[in-house]
Protein backbone atom coordinates (compact mmCIF):
# COMPACT_ATOMS: atom_id res chain seq x y z
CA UNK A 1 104.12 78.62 212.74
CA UNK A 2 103.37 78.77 209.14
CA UNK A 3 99.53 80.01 207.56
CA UNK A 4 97.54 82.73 207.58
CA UNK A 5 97.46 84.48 210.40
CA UNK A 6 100.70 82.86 211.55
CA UNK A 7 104.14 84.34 211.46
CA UNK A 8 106.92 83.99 214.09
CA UNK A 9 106.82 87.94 215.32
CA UNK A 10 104.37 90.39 216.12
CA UNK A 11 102.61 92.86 214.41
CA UNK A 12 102.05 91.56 211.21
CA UNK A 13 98.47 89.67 211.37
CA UNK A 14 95.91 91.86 213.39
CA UNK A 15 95.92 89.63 216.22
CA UNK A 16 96.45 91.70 218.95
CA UNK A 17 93.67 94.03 220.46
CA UNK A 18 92.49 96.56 218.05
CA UNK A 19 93.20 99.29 221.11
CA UNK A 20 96.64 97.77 221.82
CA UNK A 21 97.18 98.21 217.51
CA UNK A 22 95.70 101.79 217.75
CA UNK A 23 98.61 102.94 220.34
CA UNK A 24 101.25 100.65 218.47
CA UNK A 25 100.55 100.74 214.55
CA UNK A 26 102.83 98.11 212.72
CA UNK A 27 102.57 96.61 209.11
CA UNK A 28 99.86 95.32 209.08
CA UNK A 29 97.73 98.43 210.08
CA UNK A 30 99.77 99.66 207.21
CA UNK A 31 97.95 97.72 204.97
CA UNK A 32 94.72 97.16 206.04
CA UNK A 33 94.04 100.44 206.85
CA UNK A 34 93.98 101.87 202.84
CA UNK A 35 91.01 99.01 202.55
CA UNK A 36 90.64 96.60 199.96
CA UNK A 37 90.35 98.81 197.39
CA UNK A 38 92.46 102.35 197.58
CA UNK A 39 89.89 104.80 196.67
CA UNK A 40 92.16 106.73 193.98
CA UNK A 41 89.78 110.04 194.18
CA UNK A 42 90.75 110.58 197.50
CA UNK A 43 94.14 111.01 196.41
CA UNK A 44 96.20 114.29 196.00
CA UNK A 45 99.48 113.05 193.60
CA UNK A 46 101.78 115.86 193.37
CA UNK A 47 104.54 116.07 190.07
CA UNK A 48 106.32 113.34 190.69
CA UNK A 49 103.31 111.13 190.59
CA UNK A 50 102.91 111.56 187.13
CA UNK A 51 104.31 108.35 186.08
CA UNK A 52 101.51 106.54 188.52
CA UNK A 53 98.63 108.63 187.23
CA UNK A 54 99.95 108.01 183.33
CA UNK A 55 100.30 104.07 184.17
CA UNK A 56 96.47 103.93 185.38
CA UNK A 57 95.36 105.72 182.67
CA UNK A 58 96.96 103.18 180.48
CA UNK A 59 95.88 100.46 182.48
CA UNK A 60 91.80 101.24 182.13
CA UNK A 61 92.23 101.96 178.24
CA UNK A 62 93.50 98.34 178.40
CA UNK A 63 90.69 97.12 180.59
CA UNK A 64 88.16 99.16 178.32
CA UNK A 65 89.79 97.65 174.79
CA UNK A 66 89.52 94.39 176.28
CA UNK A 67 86.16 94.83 177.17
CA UNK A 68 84.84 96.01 174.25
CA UNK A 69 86.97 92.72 172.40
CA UNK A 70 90.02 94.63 170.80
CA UNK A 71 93.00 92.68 171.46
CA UNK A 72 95.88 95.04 173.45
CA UNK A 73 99.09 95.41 170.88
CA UNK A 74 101.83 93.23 171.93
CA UNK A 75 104.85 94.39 173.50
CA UNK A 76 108.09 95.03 171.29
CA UNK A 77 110.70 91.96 171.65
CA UNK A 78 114.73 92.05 170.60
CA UNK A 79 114.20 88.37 169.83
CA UNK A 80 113.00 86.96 173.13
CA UNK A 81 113.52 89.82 175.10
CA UNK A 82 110.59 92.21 175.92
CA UNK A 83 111.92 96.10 175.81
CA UNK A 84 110.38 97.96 178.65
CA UNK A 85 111.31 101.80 178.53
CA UNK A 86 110.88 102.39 182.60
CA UNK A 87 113.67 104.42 184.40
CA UNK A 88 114.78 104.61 187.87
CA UNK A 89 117.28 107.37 186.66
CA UNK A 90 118.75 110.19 188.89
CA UNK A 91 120.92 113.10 187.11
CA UNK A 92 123.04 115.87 188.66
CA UNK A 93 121.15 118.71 186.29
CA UNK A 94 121.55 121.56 187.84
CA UNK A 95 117.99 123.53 188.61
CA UNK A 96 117.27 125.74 185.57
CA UNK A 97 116.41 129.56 187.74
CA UNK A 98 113.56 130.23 185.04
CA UNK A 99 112.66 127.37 183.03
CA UNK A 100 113.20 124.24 185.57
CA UNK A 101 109.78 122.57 184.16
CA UNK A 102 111.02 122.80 180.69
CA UNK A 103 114.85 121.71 181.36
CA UNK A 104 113.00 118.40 183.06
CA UNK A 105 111.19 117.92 180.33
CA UNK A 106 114.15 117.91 177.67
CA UNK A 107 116.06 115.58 179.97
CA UNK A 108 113.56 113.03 180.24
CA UNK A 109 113.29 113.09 176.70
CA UNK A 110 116.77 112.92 175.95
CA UNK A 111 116.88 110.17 178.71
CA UNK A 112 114.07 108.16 176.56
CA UNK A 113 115.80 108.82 173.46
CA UNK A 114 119.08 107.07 175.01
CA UNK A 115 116.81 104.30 175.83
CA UNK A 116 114.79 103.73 172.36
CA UNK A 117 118.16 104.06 170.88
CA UNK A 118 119.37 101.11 172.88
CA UNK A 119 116.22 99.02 171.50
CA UNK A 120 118.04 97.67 168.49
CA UNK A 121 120.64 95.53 171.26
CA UNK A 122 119.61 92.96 173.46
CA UNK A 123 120.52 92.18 177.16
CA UNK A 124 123.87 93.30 178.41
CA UNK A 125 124.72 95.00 175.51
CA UNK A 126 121.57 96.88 175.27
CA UNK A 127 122.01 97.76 179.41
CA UNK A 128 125.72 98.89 178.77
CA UNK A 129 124.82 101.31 175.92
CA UNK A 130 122.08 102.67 177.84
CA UNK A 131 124.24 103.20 180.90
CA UNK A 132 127.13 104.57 178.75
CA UNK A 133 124.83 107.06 177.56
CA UNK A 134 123.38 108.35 180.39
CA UNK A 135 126.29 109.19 181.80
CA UNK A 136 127.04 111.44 179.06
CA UNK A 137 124.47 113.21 179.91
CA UNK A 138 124.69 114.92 183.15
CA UNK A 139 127.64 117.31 181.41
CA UNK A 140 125.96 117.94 178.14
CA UNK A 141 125.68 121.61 177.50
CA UNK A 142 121.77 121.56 176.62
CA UNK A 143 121.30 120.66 180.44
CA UNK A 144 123.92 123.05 182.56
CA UNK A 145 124.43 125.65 180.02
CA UNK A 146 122.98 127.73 181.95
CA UNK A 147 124.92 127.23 185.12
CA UNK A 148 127.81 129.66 183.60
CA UNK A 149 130.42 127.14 185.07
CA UNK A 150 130.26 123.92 181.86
């Protein structure tokens, strides 16, 4: 079966009786049950949410330029190419015992820095200087100094 409402396994439509989904949630409770519109006050983001609550800022200064008729800045391009400056990237730092707050922030900015740096190539080239980069990082002395073992 193909449609709404029609998929070839259970569990993902609402079909079945709302006691029978109470005693066996699936995807589809998943979903419907943050309603149609997540109520973001009712939150409670921890640290690494900071990224979400940054991007949603962002987003409504957009919404409220827009609205008010300012156009939004367009996004930088190495000729076709849009940059985007998002990372997925994981580094074995070693904890910092008294300043661990302040040793994340350096690294991220270090990591951005890599990445900025990487602007002025385009496509695989950019991606390979990025990556060669980073992975000078995880053994540079600003970041594990104070391990006593660099």
């Amino acid at each position: 079966m193909v449609g709404k409402n029609s998929v070839d396994f259970p569990g993902q439509t609402g079909q079945e009786p709302y006691e029978y989904r109470q005693r066996h949630p699936n995807d589809y409770e998943a979903q419907v049950s943050q309603g149609s519109i997540n109520a973001h006050a009712a939150e409670n983001l921890g640290s690494t949410d900071k990224g979400v609550a940054y991007l949603r800022r962002k987003l409504r200064r957009a919404i409220r330029a827009i609205q008010a008729g300012e156009r939004l800045p367009e996004s930088e391009r190495a000729g076709e190419e849009f940059l985007t400056h998002t990372q997925d990237t994981v580094l074995p730092i070693p904890i910092h015992p008294s300043d661990d707050e302040q040793l994340l922030k350096d690294v991220t900015d270090a990591v951005m820095e890599i990445v900025f740096e990487g602007d002025t190539l385009g496509g695989d080239e950019r991606a390979s200087f990025i990556e060669s980069k980073l992975r000078t990082l995880k053994n540079d002395t600003r970041f594990t100094a104070h391990c006593g073992d660099t």
